[in-house]
Protein backbone atom coordinates (compact mmCIF):
# COMPACT_ATOMS: atom_id res chain seq x y z
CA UNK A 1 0.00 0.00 0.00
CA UNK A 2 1.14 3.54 -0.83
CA UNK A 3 1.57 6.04 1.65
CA UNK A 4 1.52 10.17 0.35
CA UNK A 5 2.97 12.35 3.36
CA UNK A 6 2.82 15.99 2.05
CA UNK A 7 4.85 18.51 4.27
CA UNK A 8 3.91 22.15 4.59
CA UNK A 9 6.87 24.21 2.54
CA UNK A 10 7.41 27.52 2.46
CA UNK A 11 10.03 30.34 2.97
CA UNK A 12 10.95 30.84 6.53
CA UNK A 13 9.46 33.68 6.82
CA UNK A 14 6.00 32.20 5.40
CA UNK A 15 7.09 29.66 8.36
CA UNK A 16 7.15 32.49 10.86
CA UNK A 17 3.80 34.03 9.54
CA UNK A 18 2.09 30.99 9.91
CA UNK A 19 3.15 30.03 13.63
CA UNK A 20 2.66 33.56 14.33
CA UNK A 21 -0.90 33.18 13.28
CA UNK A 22 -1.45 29.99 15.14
CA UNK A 23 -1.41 27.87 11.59
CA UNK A 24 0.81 25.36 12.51
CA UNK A 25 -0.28 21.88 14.78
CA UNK A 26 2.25 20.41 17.40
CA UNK A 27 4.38 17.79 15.42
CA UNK A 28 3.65 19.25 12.03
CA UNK A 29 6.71 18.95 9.64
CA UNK A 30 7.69 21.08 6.84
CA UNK A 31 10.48 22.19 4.14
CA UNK A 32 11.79 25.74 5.18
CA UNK A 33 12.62 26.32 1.15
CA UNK A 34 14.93 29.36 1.31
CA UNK A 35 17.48 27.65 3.50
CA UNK A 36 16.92 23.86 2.39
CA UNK A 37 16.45 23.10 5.86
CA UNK A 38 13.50 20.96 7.75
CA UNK A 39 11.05 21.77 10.55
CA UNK A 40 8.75 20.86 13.08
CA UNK A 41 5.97 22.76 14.85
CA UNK A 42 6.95 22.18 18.86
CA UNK A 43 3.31 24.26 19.86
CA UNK A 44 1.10 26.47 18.75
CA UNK A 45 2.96 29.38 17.61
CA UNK A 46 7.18 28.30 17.21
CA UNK A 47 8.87 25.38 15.47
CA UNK A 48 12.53 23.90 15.39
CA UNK A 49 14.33 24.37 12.42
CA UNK A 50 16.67 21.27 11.67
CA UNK A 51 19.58 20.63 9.40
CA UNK A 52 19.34 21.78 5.57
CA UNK A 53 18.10 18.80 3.25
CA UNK A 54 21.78 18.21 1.69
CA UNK A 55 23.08 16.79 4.88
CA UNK A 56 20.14 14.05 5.20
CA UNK A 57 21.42 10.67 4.57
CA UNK A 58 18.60 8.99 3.26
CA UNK A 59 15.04 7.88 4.40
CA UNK A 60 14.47 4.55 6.14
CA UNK A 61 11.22 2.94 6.44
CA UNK A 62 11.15 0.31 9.82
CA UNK A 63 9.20 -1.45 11.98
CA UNK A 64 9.69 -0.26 15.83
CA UNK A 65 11.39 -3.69 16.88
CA UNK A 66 14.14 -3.44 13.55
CA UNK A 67 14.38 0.53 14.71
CA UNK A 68 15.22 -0.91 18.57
CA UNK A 69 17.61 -3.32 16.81
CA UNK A 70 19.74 -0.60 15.19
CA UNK A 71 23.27 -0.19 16.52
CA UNK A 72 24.08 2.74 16.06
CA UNK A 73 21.38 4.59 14.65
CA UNK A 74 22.49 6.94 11.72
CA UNK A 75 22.44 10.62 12.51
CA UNK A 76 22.14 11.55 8.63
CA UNK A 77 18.93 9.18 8.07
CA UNK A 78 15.68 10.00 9.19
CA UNK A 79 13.77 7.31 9.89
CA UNK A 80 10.10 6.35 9.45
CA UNK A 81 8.64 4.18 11.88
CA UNK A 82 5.73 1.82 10.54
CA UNK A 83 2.97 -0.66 12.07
């Protein structure tokens, strides 16, 4: 089965406007497009701003139990965990 996961993207300061205006939920993710970079809404009104997209490894899809297994987890993946 195919999952879609669309991510809010914007400039950061279209970022800013929106958490500003109370447009972003807690955990929402997004592409910050001017600086290549990812975030995530931490509460109504601010977000984190991550690493820009160029430094991401890859994407991993996992089960919790093979995530648990990992040793060491990669800092340069970012890892979906699935059911």
């Amino acid at each position: 089965m195919t999952v879609r996961v669309k991510l809010r993207r914007g400039t950061r300061a279209a970022i800013e406007t929106a958490a500003a205006s109370d447009q972003l939920l807690e955990g929402e993710a997004g592409l910050v497009s001017d600086e290549g970079g990812l975030m995530v809404a931490t509460g109504t009104g601010s977000f984190s701003t991550f690493a820009p997209s160029s430094n991401i490894g890859g994407f991993a899809r996992l089960t919790q139990a093979e995530y648990d297994a990992l040793d060491p987890v990669d800092p340069d993946t970012i890892y979906f965990i699935v059911g």
